[in-house]
C-alpha atoms as a PDB file:
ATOM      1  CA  UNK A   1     -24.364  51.058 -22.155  1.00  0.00           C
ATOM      2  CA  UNK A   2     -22.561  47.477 -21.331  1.00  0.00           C
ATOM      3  CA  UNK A   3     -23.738  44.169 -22.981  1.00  0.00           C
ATOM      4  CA  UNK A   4     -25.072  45.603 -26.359  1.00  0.00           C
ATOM      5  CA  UNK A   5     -26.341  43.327 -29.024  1.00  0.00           C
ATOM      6  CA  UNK A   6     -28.037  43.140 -32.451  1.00  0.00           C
ATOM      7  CA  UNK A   7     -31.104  43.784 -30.925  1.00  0.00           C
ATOM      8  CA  UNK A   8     -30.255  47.021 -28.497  1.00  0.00           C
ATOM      9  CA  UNK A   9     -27.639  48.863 -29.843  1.00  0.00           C
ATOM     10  CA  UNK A  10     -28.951  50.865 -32.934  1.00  0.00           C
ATOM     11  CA  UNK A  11     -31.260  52.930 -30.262  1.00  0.00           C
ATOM     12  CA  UNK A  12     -28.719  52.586 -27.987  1.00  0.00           C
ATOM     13  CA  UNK A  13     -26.850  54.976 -30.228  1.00  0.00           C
ATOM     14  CA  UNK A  14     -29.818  57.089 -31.439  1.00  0.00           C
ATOM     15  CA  UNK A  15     -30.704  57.850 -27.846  1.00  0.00           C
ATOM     16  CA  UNK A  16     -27.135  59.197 -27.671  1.00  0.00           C
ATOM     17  CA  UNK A  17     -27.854  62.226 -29.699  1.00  0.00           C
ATOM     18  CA  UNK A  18     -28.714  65.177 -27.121  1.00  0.00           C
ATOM     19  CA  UNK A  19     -32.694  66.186 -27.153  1.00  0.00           C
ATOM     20  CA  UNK A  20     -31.086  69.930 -27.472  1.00  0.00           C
ATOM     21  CA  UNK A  21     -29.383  69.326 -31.101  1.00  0.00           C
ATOM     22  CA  UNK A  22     -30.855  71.175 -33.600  1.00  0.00           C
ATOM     23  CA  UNK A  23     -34.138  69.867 -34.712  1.00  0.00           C
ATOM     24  CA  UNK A  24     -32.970  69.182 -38.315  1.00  0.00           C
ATOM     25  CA  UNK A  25     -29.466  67.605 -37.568  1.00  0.00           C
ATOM     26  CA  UNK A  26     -31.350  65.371 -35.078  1.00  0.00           C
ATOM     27  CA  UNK A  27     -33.719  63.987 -37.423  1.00  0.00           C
ATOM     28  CA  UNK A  28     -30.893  63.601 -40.307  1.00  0.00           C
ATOM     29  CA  UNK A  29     -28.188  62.085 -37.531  1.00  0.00           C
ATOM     30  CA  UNK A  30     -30.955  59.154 -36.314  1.00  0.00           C
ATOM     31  CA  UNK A  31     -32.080  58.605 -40.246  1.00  0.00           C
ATOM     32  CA  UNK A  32     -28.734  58.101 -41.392  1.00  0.00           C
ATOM     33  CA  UNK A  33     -27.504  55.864 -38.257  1.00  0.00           C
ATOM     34  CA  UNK A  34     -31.164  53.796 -38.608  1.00  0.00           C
ATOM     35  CA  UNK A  35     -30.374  53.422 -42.169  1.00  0.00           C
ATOM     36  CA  UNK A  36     -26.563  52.762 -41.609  1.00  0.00           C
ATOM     37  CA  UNK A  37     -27.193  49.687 -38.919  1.00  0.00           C
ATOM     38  CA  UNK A  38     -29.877  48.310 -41.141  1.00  0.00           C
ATOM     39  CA  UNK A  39     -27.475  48.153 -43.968  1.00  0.00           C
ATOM     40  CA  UNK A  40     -25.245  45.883 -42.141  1.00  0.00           C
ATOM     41  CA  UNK A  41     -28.043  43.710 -40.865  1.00  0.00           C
ATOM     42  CA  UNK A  42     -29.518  43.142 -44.090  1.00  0.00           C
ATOM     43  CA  UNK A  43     -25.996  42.205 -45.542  1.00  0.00           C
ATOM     44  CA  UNK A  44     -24.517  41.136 -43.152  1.00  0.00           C
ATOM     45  CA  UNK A  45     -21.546  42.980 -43.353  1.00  0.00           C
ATOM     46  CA  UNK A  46     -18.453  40.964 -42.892  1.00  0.00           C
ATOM     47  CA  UNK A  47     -15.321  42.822 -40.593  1.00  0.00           C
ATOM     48  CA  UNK A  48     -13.272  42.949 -44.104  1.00  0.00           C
ATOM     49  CA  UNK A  49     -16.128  44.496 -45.968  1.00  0.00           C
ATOM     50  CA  UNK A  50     -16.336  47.426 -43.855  1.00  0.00           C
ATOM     51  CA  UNK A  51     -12.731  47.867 -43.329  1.00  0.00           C
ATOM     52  CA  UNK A  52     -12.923  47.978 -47.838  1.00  0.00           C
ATOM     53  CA  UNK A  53     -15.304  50.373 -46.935  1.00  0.00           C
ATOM     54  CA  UNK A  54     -13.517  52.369 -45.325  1.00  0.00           C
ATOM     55  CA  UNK A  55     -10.172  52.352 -47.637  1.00  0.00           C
ATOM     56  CA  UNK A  56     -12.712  53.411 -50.107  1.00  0.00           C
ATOM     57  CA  UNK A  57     -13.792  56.329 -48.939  1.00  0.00           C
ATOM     58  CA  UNK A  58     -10.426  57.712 -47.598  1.00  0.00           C
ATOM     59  CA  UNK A  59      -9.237  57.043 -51.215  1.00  0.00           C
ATOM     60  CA  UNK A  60     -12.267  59.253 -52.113  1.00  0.00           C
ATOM     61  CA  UNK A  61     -11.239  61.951 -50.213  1.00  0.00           C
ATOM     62  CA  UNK A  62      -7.518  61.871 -50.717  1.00  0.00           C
ATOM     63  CA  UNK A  63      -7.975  62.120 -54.240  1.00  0.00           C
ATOM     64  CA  UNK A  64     -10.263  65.083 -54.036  1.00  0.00           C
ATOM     65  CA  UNK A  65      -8.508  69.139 -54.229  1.00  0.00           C
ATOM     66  CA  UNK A  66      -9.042  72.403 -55.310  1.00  0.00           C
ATOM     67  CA  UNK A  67      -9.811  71.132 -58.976  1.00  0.00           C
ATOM     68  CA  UNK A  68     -11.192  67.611 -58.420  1.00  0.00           C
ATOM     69  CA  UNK A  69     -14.205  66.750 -56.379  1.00  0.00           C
ATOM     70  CA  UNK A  70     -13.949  63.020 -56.143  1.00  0.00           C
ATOM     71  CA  UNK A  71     -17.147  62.890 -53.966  1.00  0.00           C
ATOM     72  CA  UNK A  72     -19.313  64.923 -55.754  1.00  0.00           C
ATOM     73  CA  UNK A  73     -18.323  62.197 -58.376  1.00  0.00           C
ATOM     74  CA  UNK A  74     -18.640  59.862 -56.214  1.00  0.00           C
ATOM     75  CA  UNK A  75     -22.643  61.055 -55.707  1.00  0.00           C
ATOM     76  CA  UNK A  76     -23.289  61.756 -59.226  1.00  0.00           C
ATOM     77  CA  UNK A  77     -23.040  57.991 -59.966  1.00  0.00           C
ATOM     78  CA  UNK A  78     -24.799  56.749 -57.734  1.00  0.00           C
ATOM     79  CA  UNK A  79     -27.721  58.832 -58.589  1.00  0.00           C
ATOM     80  CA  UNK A  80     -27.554  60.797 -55.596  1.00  0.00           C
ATOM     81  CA  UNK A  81     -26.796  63.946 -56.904  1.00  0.00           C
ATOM     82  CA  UNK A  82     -29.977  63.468 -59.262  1.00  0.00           C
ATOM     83  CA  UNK A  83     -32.206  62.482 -56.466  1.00  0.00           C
ATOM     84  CA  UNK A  84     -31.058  65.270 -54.248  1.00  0.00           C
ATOM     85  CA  UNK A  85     -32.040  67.445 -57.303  1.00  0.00           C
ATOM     86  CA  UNK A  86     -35.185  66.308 -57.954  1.00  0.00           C
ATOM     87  CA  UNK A  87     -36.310  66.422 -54.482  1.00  0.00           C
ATOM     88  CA  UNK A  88     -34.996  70.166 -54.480  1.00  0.00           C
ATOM     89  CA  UNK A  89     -36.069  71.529 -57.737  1.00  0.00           C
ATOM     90  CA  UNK A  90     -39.748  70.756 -58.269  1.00  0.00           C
ATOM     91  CA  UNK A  91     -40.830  72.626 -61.156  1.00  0.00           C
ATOM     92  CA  UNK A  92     -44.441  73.862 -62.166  1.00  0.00           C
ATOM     93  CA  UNK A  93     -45.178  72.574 -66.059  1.00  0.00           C
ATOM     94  CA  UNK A  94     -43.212  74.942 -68.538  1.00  0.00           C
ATOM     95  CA  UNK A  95     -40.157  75.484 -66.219  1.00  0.00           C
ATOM     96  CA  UNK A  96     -36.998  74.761 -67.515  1.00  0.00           C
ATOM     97  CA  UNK A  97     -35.477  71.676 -65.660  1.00  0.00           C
ATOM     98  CA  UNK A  98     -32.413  71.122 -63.631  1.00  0.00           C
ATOM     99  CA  UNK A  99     -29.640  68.337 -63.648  1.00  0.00           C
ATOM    100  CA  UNK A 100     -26.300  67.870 -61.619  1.00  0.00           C
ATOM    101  CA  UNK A 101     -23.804  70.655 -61.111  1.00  0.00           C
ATOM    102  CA  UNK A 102     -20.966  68.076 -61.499  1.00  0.00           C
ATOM    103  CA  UNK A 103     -17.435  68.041 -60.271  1.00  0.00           C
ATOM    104  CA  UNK A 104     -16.171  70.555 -62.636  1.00  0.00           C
ATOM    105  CA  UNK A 105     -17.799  74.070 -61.949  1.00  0.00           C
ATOM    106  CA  UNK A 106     -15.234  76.575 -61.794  1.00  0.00           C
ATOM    107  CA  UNK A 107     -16.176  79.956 -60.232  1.00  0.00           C
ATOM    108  CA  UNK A 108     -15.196  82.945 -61.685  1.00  0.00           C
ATOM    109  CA  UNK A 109     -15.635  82.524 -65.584  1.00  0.00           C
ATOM    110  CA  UNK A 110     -14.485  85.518 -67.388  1.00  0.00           C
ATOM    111  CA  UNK A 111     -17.709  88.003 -67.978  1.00  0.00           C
ATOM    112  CA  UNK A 112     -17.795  88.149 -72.224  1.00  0.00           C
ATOM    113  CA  UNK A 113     -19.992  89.894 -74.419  1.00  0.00           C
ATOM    114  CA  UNK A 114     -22.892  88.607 -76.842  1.00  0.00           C
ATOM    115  CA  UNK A 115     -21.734  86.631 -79.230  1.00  0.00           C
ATOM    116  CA  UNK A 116     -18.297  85.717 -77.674  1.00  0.00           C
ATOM    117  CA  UNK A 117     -16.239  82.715 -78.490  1.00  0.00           C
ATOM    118  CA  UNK A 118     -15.476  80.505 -74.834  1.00  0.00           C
ATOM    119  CA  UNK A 119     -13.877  78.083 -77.094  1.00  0.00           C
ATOM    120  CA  UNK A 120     -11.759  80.734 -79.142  1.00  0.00           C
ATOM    121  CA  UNK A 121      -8.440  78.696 -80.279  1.00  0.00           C
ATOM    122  CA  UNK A 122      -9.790  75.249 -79.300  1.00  0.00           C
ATOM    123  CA  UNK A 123     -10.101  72.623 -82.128  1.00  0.00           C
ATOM    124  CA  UNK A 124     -13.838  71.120 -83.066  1.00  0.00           C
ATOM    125  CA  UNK A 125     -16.939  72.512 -84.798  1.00  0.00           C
ATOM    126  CA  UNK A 126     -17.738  76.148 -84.846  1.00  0.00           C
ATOM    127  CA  UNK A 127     -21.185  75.842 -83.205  1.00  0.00           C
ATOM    128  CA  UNK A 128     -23.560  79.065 -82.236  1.00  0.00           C
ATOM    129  CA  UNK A 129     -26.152  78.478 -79.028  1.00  0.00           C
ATOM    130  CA  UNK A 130     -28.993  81.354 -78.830  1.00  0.00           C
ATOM    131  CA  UNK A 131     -32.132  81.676 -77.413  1.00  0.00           C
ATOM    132  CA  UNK A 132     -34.273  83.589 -74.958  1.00  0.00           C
ATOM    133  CA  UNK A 133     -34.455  83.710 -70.648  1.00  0.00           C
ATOM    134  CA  UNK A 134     -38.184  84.047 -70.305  1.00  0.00           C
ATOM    135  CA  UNK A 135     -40.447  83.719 -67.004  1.00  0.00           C
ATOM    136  CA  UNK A 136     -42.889  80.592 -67.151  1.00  0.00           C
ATOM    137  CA  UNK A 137     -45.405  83.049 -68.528  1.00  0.00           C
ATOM    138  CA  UNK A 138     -43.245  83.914 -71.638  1.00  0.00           C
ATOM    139  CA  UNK A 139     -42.188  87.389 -70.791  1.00  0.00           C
ATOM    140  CA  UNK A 140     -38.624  88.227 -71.282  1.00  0.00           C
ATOM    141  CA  UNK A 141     -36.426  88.825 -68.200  1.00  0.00           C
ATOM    142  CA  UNK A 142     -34.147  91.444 -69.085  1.00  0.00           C
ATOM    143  CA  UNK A 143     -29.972  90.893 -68.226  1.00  0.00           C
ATOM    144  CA  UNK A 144     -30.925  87.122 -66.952  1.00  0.00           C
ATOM    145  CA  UNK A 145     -27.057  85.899 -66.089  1.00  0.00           C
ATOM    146  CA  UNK A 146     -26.220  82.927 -67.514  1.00  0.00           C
ATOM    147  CA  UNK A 147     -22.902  81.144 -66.803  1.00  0.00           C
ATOM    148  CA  UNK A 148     -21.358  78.356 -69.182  1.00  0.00           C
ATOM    149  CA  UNK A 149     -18.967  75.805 -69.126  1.00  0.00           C
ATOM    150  CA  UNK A 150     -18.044  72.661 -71.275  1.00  0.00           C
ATOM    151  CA  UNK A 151     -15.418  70.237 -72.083  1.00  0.00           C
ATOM    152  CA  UNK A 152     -13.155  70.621 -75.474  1.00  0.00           C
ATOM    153  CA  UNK A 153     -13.409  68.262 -78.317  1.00  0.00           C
ATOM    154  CA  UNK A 154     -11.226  65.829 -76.783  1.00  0.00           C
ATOM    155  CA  UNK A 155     -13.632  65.631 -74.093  1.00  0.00           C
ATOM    156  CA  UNK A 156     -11.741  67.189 -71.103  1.00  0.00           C
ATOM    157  CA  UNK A 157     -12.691  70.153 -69.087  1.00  0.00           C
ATOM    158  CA  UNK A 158      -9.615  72.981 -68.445  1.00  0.00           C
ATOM    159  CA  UNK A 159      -9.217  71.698 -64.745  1.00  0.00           C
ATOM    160  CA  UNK A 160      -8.322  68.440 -65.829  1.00  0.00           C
ATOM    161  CA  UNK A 161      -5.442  69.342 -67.959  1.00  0.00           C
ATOM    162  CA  UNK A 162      -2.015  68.803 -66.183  1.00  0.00           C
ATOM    163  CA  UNK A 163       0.089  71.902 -64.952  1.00  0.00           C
ATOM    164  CA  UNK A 164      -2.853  74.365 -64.453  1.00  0.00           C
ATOM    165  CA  UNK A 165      -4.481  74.666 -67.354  1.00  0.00           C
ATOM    166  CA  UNK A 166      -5.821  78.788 -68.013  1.00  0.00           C
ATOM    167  CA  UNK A 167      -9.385  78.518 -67.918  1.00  0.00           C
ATOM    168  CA  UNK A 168     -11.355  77.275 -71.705  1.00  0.00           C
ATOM    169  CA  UNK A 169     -14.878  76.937 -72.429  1.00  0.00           C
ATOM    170  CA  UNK A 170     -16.193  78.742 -70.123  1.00  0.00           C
ATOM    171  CA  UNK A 171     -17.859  81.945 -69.911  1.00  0.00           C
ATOM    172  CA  UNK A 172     -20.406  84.369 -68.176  1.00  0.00           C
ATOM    173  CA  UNK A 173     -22.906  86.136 -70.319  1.00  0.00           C
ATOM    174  CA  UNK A 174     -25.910  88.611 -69.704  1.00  0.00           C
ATOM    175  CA  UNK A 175     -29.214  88.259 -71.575  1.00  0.00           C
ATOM    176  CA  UNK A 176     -30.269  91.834 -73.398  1.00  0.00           C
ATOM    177  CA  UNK A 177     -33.111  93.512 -72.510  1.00  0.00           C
ATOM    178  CA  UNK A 178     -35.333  91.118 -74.903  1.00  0.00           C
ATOM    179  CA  UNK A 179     -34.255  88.362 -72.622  1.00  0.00           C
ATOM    180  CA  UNK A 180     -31.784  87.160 -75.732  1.00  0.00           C
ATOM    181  CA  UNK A 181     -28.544  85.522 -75.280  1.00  0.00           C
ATOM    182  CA  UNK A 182     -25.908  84.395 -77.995  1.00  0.00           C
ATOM    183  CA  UNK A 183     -22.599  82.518 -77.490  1.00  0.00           C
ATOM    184  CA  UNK A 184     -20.459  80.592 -80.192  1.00  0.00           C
ATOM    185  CA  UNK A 185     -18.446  77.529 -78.688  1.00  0.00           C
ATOM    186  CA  UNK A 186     -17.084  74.311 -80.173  1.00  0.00           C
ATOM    187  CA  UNK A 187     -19.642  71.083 -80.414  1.00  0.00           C
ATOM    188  CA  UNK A 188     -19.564  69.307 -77.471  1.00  0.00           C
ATOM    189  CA  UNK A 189     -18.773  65.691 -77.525  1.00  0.00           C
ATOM    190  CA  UNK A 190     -19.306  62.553 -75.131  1.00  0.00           C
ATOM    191  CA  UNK A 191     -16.913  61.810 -73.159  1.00  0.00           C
ATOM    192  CA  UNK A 192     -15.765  59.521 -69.893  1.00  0.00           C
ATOM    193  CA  UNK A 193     -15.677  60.677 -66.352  1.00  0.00           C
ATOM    194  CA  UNK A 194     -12.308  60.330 -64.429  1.00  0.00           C
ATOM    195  CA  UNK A 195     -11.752  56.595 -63.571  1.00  0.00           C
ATOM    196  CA  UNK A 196      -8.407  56.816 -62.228  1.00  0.00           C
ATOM    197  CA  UNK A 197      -9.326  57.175 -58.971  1.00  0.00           C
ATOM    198  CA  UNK A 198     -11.996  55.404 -56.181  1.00  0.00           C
ATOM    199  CA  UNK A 199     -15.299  55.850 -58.512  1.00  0.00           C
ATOM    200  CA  UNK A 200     -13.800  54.148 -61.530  1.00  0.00           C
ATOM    201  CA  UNK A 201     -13.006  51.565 -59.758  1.00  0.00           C
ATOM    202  CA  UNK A 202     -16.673  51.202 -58.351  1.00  0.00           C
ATOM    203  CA  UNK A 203     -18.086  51.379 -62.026  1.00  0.00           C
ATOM    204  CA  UNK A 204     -15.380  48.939 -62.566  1.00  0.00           C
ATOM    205  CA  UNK A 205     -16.498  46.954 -60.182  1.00  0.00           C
ATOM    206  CA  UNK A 206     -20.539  47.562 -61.033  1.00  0.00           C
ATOM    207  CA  UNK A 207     -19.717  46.442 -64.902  1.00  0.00           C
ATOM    208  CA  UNK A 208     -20.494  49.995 -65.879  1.00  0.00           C
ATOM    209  CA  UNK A 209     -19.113  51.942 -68.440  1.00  0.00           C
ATOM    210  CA  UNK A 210     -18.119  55.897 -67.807  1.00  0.00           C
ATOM    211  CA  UNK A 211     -19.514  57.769 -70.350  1.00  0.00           C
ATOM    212  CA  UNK A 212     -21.568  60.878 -70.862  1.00  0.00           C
ATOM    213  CA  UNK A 213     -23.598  62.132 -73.189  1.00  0.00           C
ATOM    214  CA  UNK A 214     -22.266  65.375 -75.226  1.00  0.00           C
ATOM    215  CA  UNK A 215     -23.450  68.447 -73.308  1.00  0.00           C
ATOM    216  CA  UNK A 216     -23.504  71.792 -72.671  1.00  0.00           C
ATOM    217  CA  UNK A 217     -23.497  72.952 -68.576  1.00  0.00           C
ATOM    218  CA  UNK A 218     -25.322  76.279 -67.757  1.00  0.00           C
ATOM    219  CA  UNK A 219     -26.071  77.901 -65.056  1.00  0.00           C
ATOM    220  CA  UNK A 220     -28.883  80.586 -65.811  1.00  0.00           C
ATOM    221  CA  UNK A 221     -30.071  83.289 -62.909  1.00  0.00           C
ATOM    222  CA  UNK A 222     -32.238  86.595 -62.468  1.00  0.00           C
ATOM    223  CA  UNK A 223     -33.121  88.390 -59.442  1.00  0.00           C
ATOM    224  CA  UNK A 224     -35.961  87.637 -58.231  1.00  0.00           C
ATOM    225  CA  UNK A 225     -36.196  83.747 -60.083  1.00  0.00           C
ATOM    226  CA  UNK A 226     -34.806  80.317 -59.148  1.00  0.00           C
ATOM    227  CA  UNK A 227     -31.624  79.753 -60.488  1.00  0.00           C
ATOM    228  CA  UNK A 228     -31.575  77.032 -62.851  1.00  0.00           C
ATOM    229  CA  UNK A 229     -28.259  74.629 -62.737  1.00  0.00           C
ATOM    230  CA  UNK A 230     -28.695  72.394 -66.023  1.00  0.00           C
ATOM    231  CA  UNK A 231     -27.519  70.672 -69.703  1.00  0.00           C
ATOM    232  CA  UNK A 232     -28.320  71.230 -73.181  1.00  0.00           C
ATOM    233  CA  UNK A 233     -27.416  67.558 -74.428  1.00  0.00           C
ATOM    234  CA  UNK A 234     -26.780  66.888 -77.959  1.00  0.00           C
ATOM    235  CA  UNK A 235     -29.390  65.138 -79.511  1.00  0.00           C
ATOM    236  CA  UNK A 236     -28.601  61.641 -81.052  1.00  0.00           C
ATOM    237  CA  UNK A 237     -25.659  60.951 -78.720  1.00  0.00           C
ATOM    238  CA  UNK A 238     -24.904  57.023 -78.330  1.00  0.00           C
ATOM    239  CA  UNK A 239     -25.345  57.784 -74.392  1.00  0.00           C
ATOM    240  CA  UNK A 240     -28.360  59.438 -73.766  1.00  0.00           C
ATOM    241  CA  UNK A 241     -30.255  56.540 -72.536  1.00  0.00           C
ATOM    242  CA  UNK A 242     -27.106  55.196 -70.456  1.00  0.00           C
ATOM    243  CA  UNK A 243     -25.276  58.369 -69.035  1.00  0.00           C
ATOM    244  CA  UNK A 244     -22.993  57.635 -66.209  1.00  0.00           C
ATOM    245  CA  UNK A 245     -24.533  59.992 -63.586  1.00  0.00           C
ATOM    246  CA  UNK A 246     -28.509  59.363 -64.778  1.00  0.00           C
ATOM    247  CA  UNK A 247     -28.839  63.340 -65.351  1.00  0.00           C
ATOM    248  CA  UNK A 248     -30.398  63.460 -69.075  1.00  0.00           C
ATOM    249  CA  UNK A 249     -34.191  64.391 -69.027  1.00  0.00           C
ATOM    250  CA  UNK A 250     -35.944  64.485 -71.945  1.00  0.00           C
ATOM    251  CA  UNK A 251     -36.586  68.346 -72.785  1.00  0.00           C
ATOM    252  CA  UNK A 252     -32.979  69.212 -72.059  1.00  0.00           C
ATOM    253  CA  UNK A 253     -32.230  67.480 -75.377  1.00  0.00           C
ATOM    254  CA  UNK A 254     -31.583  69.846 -78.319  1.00  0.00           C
ATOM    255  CA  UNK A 255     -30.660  69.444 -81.853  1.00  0.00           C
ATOM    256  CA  UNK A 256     -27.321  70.500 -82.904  1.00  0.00           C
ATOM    257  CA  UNK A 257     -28.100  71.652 -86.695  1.00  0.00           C
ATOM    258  CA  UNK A 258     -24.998  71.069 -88.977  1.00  0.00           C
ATOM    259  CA  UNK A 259     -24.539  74.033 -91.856  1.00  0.00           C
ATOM    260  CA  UNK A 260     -22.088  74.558 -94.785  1.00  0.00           C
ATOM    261  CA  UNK A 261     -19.789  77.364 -94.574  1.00  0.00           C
ATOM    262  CA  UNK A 262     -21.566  80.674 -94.949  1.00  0.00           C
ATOM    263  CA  UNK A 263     -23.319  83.158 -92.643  1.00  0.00           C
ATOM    264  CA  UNK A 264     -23.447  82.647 -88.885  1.00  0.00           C
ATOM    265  CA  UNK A 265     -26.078  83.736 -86.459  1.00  0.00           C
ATOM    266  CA  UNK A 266     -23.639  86.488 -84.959  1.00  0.00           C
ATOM    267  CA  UNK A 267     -23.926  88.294 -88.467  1.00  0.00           C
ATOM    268  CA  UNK A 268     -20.636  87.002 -89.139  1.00  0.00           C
ATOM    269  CA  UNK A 269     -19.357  84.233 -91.919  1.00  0.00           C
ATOM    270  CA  UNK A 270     -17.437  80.858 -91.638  1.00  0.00           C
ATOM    271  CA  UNK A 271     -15.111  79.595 -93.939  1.00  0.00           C
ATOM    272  CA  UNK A 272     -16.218  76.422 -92.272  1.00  0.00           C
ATOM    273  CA  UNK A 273     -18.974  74.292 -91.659  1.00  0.00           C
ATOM    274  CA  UNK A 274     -20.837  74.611 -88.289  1.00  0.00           C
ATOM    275  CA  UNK A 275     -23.800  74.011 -85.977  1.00  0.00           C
ATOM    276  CA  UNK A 276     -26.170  76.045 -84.906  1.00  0.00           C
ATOM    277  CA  UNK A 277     -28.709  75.090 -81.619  1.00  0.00           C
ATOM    278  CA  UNK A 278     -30.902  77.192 -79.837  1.00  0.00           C
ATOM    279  CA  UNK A 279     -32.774  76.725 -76.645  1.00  0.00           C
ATOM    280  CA  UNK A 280     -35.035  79.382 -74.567  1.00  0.00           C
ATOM    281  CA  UNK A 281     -34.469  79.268 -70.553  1.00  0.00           C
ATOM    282  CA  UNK A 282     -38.045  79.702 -68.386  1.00  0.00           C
ATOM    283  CA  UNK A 283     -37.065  80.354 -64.974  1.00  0.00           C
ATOM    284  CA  UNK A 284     -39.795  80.436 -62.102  1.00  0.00           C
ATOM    285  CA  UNK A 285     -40.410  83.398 -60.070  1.00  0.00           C
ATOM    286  CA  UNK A 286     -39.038  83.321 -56.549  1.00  0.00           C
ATOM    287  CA  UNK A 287     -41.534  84.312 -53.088  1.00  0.00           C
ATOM    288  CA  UNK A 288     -40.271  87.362 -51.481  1.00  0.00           C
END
């Protein structure tokens, strides 16, 4: 333990970790210090650097709370989040695919019936998403749950809005027995991540710009399937092919079909134009 160099101390510390850890946290401790120490071989790291390093990530965590996950941010641009994904959610041909959670899930949307408006009293288009939850096979999966969240038209989500904002665009609904679901919302529209905070700075820093495509987030479950966290992204957005967190894949995108005022898909009628898109969920069944 005295007199350690380049050369000894990287399995000096490895060797530290006790042969009775937990198999697991043993092999993720030694990968990440291996991987660490290499990283400041190969640059070279200079005693400033690191101590940047360091301010960076405090500022990270000090300006995550209850309604702002600056880390999970923090992942999502580096692609982290979507590799962590992919690695996780390996999906036989036909399966519906997955992308990032994000920073701005909010547990407990209210639980609405068919056809509900999560966007009721927000400005934007009037815009109706249906479709089916089906297995890979086609079949219907009777009262799939599917949970849904978005931004408004100005592009913020309710947790961002100062004072405590009550809880917009967002929404629980349960597929009928023909595996159906039907919500109205507002369009989405692309919009920029935070950047007031440690990861704007970064994309500062990277000479990247914040934006993401216009999307829908769902969450869509059944017992006895994988869950399936995911986007419905507007098709044509300006940002599909340069979304700040790298989560776009190409069979998430959907068309967002613009109508004059008339009937609506809820059996209703707008005085207004609006946009109808649909999309059908295949979940994968889960081993007992």
């Amino acid at each position: 333990m005295r007199n350690l160099t380049e050369a000894n101390l990287t399995d000096t510390v490895v060797a530290k970790i006790d042969p009775r850890a937990d198999a697991r946290f043993r092999q993720l401790a030694e990968s990440l210090i291996r991987h660490l120490h290499a990283f400041v071989r190969e640059t070279e790291l200079s005693e400033a650097e690191w101590f940047a390093g360091i301010q960076f990530l405090t500022a990270t965590g000090h300006k995550s709370d209850d309604r702002r996950q600056e880390f999970i941010l923090l992942s999502d641009t580096l692609g982290v989040s979507m590799l962590v994904d992919a690695i996780n959610h390996r999906k036989p041909g036909g399966a519906s695919e997955t992308t990032v959670l994000g920073p701005f899930h909010r547990p407990g949307a209210p639980q609405l019936p068919m056809w509900s408006d999560i966007a009721a009293g927000l400005p934007g288009v009037p815009t109706f998403l249906s479709g089916r939850v089906l297995d890979v096979q086609g079949q219907p999966i009777a009262g799939a749950a599917l949970d849904v969240w978005q931004t408004d038209s100005q592009g913020l989500y309710d947790v961002q809005r100062p004072g405590g904002a009550a809880a917009y665009a967002r929404g629980r609904f349960t597929a009928g027995a023909d595996g159906r679901y039907g919500l109205r919302t507002v369009k989405p529209v692309s919009y920029a991540i935070p950047t007031d905070g440690p990861v704007g700075v970064m994309l500062a820093a990277m000479g990247r710009h914040p934006f993401r495509p216009a999307h829908i987030h769902l969450i869509v479950s059944a017992p006895g399937f994988a869950p399936v966290t995911t986007h419905l992204f507007v098709a044509g957005d300006p940002y599909l092919d340069t979304d700040a967190v790298f989560a776009v894949k190409q069979s998430l995108i959907v068309d967002f079909v613009a109508h004059p005022s008339g009937p609506t898909p809820d059996g209703a009628t707008s005085p207004q134009p609006f946009c109808i898109s649909t999309y059908d969920f295949r979940l994968v069944r889960q081993e007992p």
